[in-house]
N, C-alpha and C. Protein backbone atom coordinates (compact mmCIF):
# COMPACT_ATOMS: atom_id res chain seq x y z
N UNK A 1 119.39 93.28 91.06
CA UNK A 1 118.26 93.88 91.73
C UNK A 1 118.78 94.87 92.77
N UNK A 2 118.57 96.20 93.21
CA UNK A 2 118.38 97.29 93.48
C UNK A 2 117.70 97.05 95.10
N UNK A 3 118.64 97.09 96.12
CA UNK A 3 117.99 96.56 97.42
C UNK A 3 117.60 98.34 97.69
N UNK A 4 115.84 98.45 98.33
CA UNK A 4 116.38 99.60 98.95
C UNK A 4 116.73 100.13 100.53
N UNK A 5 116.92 100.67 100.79
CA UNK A 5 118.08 101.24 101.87
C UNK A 5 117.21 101.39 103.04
N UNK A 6 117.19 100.70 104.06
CA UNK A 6 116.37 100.48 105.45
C UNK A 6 116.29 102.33 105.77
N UNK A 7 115.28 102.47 106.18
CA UNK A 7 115.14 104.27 106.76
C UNK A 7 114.88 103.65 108.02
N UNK A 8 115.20 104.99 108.82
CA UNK A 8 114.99 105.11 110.23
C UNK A 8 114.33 106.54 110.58
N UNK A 9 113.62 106.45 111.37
CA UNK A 9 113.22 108.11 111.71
C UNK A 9 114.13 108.70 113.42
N UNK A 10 114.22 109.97 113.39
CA UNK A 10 115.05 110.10 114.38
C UNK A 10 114.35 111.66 114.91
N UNK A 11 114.75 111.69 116.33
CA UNK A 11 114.34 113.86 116.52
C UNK A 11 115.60 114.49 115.43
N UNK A 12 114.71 115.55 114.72
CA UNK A 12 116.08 116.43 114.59
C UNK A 12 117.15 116.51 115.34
N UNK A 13 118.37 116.76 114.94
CA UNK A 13 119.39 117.30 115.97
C UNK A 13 120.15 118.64 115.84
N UNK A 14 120.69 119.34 116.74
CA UNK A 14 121.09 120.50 116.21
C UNK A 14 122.49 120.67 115.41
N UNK A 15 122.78 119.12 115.16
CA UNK A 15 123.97 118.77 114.46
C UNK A 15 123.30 119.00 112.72
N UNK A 16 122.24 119.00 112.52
CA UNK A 16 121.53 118.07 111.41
C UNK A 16 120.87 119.96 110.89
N UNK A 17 121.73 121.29 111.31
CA UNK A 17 120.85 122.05 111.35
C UNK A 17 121.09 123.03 109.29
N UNK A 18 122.49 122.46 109.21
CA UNK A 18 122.92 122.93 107.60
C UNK A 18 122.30 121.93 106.51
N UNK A 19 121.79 120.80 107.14
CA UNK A 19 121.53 119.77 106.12
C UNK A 19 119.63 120.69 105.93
N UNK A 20 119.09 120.41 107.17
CA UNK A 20 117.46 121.04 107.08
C UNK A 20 117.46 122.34 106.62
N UNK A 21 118.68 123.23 106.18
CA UNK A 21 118.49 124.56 105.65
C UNK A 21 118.71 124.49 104.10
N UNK A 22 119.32 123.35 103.80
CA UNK A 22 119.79 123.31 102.40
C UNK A 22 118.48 122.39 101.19
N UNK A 23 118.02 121.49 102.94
CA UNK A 23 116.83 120.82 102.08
C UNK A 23 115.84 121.38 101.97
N UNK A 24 115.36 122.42 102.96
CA UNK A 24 114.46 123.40 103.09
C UNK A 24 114.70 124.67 101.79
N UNK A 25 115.77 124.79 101.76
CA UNK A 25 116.11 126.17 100.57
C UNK A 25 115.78 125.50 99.08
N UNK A 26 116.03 124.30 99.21
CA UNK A 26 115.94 123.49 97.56
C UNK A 26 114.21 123.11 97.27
N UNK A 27 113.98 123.26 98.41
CA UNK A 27 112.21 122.99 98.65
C UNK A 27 111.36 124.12 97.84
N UNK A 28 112.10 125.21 98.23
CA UNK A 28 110.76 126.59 97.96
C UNK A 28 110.78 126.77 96.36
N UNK A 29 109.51 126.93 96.07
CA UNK A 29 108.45 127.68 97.06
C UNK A 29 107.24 126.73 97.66
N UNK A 30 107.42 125.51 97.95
CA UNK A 30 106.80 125.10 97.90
C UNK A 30 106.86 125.04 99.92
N UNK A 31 107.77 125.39 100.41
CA UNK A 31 107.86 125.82 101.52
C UNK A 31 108.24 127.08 101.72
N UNK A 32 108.63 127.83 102.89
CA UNK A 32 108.88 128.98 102.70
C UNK A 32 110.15 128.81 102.77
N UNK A 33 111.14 130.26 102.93
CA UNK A 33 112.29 130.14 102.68
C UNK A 33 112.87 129.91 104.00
N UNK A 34 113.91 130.06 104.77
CA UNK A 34 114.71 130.51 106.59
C UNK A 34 115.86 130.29 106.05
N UNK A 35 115.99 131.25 106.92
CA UNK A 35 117.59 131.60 107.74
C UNK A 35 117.67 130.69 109.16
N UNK A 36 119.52 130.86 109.24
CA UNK A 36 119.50 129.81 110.29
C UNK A 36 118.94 129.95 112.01
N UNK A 37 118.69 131.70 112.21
CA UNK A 37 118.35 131.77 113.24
C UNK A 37 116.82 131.41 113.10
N UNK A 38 116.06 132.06 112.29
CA UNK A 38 114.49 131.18 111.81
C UNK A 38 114.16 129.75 111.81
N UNK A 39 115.37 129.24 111.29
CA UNK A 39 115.08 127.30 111.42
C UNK A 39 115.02 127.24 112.82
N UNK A 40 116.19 127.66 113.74
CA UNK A 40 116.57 127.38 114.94
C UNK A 40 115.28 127.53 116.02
N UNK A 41 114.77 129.06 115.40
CA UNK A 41 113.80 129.49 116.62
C UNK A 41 112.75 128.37 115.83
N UNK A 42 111.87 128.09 114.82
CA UNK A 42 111.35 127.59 114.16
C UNK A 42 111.21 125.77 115.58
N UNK A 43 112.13 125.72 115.10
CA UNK A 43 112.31 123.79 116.18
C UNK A 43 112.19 124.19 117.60
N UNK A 44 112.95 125.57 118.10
CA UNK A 44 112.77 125.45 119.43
C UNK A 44 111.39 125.70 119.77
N UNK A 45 110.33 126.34 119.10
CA UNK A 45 109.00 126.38 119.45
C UNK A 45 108.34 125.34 119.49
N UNK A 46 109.00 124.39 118.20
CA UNK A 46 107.86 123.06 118.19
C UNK A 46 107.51 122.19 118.54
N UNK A 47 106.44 121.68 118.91
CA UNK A 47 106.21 120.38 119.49
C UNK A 47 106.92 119.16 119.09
N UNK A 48 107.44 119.23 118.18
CA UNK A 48 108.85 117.90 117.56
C UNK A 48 109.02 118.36 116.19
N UNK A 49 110.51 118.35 115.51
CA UNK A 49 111.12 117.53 114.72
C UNK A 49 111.69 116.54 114.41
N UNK A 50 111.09 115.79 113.09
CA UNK A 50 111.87 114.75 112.44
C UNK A 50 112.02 114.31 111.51
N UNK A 51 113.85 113.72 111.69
CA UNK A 51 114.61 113.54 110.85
C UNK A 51 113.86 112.05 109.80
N UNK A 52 113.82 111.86 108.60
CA UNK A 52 114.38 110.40 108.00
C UNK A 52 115.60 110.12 107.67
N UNK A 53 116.60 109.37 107.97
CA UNK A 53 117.65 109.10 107.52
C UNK A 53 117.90 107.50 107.13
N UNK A 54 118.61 107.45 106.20
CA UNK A 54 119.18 105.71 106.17
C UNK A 54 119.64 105.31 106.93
N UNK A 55 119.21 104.24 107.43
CA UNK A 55 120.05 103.27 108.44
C UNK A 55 121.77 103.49 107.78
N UNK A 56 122.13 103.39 106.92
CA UNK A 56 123.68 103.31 106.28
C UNK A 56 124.18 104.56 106.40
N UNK A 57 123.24 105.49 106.30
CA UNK A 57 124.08 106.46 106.82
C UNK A 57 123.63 107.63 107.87
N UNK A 58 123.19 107.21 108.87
CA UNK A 58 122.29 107.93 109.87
C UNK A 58 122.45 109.54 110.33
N UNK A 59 123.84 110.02 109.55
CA UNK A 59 124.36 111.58 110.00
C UNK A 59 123.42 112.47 108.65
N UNK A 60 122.94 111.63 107.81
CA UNK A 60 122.55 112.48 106.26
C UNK A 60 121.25 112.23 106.61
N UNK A 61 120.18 113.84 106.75
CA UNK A 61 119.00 113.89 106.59
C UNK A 61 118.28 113.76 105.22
N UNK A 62 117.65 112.85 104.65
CA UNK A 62 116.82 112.61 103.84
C UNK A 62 115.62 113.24 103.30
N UNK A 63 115.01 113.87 104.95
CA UNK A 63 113.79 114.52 104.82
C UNK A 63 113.49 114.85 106.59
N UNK A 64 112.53 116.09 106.61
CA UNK A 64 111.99 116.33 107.47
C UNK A 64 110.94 116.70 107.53
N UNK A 65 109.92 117.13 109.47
CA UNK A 65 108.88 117.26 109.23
C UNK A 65 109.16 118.17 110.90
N UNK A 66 108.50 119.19 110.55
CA UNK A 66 108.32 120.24 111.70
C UNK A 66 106.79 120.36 111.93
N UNK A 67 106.31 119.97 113.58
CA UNK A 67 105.09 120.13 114.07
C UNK A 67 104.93 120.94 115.07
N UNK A 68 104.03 121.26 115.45
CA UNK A 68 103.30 122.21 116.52
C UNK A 68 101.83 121.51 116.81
N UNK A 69 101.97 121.43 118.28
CA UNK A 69 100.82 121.49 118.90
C UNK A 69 99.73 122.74 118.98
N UNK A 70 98.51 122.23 119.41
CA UNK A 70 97.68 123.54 120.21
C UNK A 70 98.22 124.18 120.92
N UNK A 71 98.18 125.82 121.28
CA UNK A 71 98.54 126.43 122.23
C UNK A 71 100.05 126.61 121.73
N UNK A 72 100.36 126.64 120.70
CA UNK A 72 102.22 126.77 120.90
C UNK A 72 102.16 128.11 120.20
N UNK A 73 103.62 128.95 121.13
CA UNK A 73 103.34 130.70 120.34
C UNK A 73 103.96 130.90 119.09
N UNK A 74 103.41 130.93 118.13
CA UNK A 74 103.70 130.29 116.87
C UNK A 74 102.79 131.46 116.05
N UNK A 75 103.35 132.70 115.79
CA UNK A 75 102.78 133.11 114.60
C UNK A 75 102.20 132.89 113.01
N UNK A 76 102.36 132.00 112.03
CA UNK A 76 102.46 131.49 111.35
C UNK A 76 100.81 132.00 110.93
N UNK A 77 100.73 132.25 109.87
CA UNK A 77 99.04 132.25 108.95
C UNK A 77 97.92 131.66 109.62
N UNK A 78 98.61 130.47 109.10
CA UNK A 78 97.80 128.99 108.54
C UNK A 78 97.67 128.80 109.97
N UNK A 79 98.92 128.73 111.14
CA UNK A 79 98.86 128.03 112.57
C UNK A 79 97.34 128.73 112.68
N UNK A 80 97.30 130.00 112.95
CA UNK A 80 96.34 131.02 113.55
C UNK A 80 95.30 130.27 112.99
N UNK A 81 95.04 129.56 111.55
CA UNK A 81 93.93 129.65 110.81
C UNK A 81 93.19 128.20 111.55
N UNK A 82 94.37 127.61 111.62
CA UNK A 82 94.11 125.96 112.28
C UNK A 82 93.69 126.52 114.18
N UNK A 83 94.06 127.26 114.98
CA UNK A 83 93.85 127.44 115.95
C UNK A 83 92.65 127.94 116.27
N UNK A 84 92.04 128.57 115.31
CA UNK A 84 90.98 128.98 115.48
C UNK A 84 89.57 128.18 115.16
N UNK A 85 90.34 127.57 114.54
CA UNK A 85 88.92 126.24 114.37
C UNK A 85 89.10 125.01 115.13
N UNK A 86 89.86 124.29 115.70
CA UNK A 86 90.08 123.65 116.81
C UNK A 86 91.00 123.31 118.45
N UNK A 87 90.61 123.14 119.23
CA UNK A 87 91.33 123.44 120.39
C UNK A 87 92.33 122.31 121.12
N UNK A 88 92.05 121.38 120.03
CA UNK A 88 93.07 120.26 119.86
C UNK A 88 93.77 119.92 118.66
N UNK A 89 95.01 120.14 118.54
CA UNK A 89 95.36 119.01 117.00
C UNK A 89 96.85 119.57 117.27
N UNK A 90 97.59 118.32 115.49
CA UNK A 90 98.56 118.65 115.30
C UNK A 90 99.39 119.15 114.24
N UNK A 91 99.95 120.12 113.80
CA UNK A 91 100.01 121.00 113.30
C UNK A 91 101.25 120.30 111.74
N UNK A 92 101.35 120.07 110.83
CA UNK A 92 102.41 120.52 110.06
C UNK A 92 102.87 121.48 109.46
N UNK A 93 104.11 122.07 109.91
CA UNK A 93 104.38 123.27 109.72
C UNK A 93 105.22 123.13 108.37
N UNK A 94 106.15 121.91 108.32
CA UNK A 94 106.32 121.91 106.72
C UNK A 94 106.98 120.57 107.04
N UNK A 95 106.57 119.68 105.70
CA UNK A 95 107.67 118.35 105.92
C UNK A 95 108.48 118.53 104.29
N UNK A 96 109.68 118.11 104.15
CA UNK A 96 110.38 118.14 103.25
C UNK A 96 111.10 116.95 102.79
N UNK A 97 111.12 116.47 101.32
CA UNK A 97 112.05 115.30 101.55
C UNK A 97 113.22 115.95 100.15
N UNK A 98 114.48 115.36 100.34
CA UNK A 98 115.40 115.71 99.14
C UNK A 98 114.68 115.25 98.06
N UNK A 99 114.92 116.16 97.09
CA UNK A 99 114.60 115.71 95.26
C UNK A 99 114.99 114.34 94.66
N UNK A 100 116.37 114.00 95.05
CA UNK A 100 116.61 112.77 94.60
C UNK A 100 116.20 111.25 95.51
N UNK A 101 114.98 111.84 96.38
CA UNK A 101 114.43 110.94 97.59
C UNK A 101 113.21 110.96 97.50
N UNK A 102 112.55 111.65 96.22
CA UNK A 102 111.08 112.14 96.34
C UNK A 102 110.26 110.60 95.78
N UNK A 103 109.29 110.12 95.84
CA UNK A 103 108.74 109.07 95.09
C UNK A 103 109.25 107.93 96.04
N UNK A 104 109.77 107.48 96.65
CA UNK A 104 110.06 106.50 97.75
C UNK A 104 109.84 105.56 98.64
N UNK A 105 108.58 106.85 99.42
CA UNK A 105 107.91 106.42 100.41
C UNK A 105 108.58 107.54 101.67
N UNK A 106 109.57 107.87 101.72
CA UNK A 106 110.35 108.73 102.77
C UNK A 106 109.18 109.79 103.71
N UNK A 107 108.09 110.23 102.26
CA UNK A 107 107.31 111.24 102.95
C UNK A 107 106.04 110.57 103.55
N UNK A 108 106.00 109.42 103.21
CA UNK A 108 104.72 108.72 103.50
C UNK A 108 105.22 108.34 105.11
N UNK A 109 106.19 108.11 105.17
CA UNK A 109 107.13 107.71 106.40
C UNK A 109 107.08 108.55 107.26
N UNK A 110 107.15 109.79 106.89
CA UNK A 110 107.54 110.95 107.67
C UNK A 110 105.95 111.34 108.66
N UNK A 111 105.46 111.30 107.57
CA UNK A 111 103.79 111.08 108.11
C UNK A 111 103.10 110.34 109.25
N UNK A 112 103.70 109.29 108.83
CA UNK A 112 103.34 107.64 109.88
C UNK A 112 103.78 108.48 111.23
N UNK A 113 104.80 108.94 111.34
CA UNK A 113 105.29 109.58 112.67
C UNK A 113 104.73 110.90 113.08
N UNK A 114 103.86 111.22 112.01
CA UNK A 114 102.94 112.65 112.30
C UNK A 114 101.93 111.89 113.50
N UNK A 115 101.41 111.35 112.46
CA UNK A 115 100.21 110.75 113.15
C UNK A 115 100.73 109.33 114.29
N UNK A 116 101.59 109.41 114.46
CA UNK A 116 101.69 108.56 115.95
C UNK A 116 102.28 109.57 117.21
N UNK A 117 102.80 110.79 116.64
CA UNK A 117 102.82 111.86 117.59
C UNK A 117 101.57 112.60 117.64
N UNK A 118 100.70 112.23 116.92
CA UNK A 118 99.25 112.96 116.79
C UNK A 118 98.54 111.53 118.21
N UNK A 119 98.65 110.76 118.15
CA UNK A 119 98.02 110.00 118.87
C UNK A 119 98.48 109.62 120.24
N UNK A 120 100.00 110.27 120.40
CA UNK A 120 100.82 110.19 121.95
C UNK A 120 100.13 111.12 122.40
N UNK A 121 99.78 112.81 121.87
CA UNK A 121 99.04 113.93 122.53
C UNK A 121 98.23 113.74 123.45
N UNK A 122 97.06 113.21 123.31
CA UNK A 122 96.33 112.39 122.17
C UNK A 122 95.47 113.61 121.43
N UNK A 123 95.23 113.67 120.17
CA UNK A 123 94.56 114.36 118.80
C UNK A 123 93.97 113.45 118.21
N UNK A 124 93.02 114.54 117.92
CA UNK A 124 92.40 113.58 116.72
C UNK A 124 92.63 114.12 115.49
N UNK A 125 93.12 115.74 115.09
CA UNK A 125 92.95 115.71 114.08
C UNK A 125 94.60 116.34 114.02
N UNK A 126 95.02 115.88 112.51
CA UNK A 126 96.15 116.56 111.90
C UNK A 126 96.10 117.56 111.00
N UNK A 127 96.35 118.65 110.91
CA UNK A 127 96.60 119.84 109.75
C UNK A 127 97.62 120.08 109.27
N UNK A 128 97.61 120.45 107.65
CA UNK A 128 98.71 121.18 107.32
C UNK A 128 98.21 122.14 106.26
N UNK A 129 98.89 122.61 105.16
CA UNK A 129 98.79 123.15 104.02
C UNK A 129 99.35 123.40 103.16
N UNK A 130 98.61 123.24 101.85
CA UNK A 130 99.55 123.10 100.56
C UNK A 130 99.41 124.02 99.30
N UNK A 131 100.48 124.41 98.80
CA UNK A 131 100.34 125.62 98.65
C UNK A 131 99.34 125.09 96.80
N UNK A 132 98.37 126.38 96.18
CA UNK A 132 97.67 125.74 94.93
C UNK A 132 98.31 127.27 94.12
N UNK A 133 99.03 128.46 94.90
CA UNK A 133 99.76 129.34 93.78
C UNK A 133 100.58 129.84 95.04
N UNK A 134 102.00 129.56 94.57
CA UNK A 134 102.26 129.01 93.36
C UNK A 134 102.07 126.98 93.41
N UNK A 135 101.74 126.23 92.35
CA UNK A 135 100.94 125.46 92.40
C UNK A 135 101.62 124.15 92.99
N UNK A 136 101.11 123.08 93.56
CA UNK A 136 102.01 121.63 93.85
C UNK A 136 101.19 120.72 93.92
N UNK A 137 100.88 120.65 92.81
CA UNK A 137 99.72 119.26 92.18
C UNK A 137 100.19 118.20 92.65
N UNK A 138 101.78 117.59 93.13
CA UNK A 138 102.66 116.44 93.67
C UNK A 138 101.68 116.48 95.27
N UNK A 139 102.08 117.52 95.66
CA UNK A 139 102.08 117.59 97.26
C UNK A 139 100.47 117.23 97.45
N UNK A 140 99.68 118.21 96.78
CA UNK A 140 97.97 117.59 96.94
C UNK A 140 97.61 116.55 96.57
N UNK A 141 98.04 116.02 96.07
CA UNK A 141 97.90 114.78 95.41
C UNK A 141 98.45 113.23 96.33
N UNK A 142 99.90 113.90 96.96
CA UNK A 142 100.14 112.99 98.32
C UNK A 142 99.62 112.92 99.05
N UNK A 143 98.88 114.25 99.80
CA UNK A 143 98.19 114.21 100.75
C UNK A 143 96.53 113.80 100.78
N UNK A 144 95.95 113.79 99.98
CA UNK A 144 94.69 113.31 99.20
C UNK A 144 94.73 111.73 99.71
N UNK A 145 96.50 111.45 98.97
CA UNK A 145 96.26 109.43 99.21
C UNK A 145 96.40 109.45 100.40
N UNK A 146 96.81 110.32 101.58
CA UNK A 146 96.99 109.97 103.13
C UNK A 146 95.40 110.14 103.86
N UNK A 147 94.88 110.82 103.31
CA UNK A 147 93.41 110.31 103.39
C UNK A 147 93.28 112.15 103.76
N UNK A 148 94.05 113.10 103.90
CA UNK A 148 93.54 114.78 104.04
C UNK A 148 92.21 114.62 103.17
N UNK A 149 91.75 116.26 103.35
CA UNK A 149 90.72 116.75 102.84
C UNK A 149 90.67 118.30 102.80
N UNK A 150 90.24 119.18 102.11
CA UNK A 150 90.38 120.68 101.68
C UNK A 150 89.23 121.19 103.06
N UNK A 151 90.01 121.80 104.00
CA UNK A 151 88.64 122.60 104.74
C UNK A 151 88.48 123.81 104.49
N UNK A 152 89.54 124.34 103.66
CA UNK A 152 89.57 125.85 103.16
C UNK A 152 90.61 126.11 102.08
N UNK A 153 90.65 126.92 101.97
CA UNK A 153 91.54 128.48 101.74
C UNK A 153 91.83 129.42 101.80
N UNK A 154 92.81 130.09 101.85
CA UNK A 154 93.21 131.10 102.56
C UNK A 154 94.92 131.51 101.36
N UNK A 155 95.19 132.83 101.89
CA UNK A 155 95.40 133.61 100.83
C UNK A 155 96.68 134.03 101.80
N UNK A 156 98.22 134.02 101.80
CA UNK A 156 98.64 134.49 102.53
C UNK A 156 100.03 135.49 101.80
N UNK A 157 101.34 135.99 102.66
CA UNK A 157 101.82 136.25 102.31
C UNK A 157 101.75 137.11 101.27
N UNK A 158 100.94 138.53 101.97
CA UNK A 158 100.34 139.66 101.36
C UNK A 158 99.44 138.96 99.24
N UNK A 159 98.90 138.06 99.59
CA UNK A 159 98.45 137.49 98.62
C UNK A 159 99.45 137.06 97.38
N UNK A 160 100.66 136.74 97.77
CA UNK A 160 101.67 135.94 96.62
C UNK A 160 101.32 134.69 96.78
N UNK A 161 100.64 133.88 98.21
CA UNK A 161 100.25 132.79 98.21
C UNK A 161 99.06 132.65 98.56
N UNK A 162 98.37 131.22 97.84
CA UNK A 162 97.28 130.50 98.23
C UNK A 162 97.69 129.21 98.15
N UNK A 163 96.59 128.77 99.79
CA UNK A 163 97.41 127.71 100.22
C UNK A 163 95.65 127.06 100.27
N UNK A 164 95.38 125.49 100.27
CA UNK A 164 94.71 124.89 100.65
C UNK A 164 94.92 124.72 102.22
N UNK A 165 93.94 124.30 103.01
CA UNK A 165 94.38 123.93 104.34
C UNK A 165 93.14 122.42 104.26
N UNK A 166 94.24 121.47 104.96
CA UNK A 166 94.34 120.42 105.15
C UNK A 166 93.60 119.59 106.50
N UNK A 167 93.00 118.92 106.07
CA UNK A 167 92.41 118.09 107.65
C UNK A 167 92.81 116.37 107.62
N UNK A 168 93.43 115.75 108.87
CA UNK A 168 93.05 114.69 108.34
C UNK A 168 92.64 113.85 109.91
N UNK A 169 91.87 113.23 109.52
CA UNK A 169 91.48 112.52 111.17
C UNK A 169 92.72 111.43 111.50
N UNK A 170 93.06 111.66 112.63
CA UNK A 170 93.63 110.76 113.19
C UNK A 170 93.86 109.03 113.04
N UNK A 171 92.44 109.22 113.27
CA UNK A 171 92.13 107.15 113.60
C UNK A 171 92.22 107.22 111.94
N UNK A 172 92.33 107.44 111.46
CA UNK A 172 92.42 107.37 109.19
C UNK A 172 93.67 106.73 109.00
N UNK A 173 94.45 106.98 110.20
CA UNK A 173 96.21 106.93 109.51
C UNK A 173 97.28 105.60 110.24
N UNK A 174 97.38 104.80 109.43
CA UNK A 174 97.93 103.79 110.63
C UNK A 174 99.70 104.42 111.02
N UNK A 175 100.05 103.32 112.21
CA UNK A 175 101.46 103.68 112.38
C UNK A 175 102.77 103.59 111.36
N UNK A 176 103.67 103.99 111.73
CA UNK A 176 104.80 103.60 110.85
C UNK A 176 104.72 102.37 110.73
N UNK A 177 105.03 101.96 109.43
CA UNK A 177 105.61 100.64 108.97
C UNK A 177 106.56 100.33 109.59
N UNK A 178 106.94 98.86 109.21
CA UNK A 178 108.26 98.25 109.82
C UNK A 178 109.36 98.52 109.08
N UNK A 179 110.39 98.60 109.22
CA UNK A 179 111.78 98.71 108.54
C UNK A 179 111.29 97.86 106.77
């Protein structure tokens, strides 16, 4: 029997910054692409990053999740699109988990810590968005079981993308699980 491997969640670190560019580059298009000064400025704007890693091996990022609060100077589409319809919330700017980590739980994990940094603010609501061209029937489909909902669409990146945008209430989402 196949034990699986205790996760831990952690802040990004700026040690951890070639692992989030390589998991981020293997991601697209389902995220966008960065460079390392883009990741860098990217975290220093945000209201938190975080890491999942295995307890066994706590230096290897697994997966991540980059957020933004209200009010953060954050150009981004979607931010603008979410800012303009509420004057509280918390933002996902992209969460990622490795390919050979996908199906797990890692991202469901990554989440639990959305929404308990959604509730330290305190927020009620969480946003993100997922892209429907080019398409990620996986990703809508995860976020659907976290209890989101479609409040729009929107068309970005001189129209190469359309993205759903995402709502999900707060009190919907319990905390992280236990180890």
């Amino acid at each position: 029997m196949t034990m699986t491997p205790l996760l831990s969640l952690r802040p990004v670190r700026t040690t951890d910054s070639a692992q989030l560019l390589a998991l981020n580059s293997a991601a697209v298009p389902a995220v966008n692409d960065l460079g390392p000064d883009e990741l860098a400025a990217l975290i220093a704007t945000s209201h938190s990053a975080i890491a999942v890693v295995s307890d066994a091996e706590p230096d290897t990022v697994l997966g991540f999740a980059i957020l933004f609060a209200a009010g953060a100077d954050y150009a981004s589409e979607n931010y603008r699109y979410f800012s303009g319809r509420a004057e509280s919330f918390l933002y996902v700017d992209r969460i990622v988990v490795a390919a050979g980590h996908r199906g797990r739980g890692l991202g469901a994990r990554l989440y639990s810590a959305v929404f308990d940094a959604a509730r330290a603010l305190p927020v009620d609501v969480v946003f993100c968005e997922v892209n429907l061209r080019p398409a990620n029937p996986e990703s809508l489909a995860f976020h659907k079981r976290l209890g989101f909902s479609e409040i729009g669409q929107q068309s970005t990146k001189n129209d190469a993308v359309v993205v759903s945008l995402l709502s999900a209430p707060v009190s919907g989402v319990r905390s992280a699980p236990g180890r």
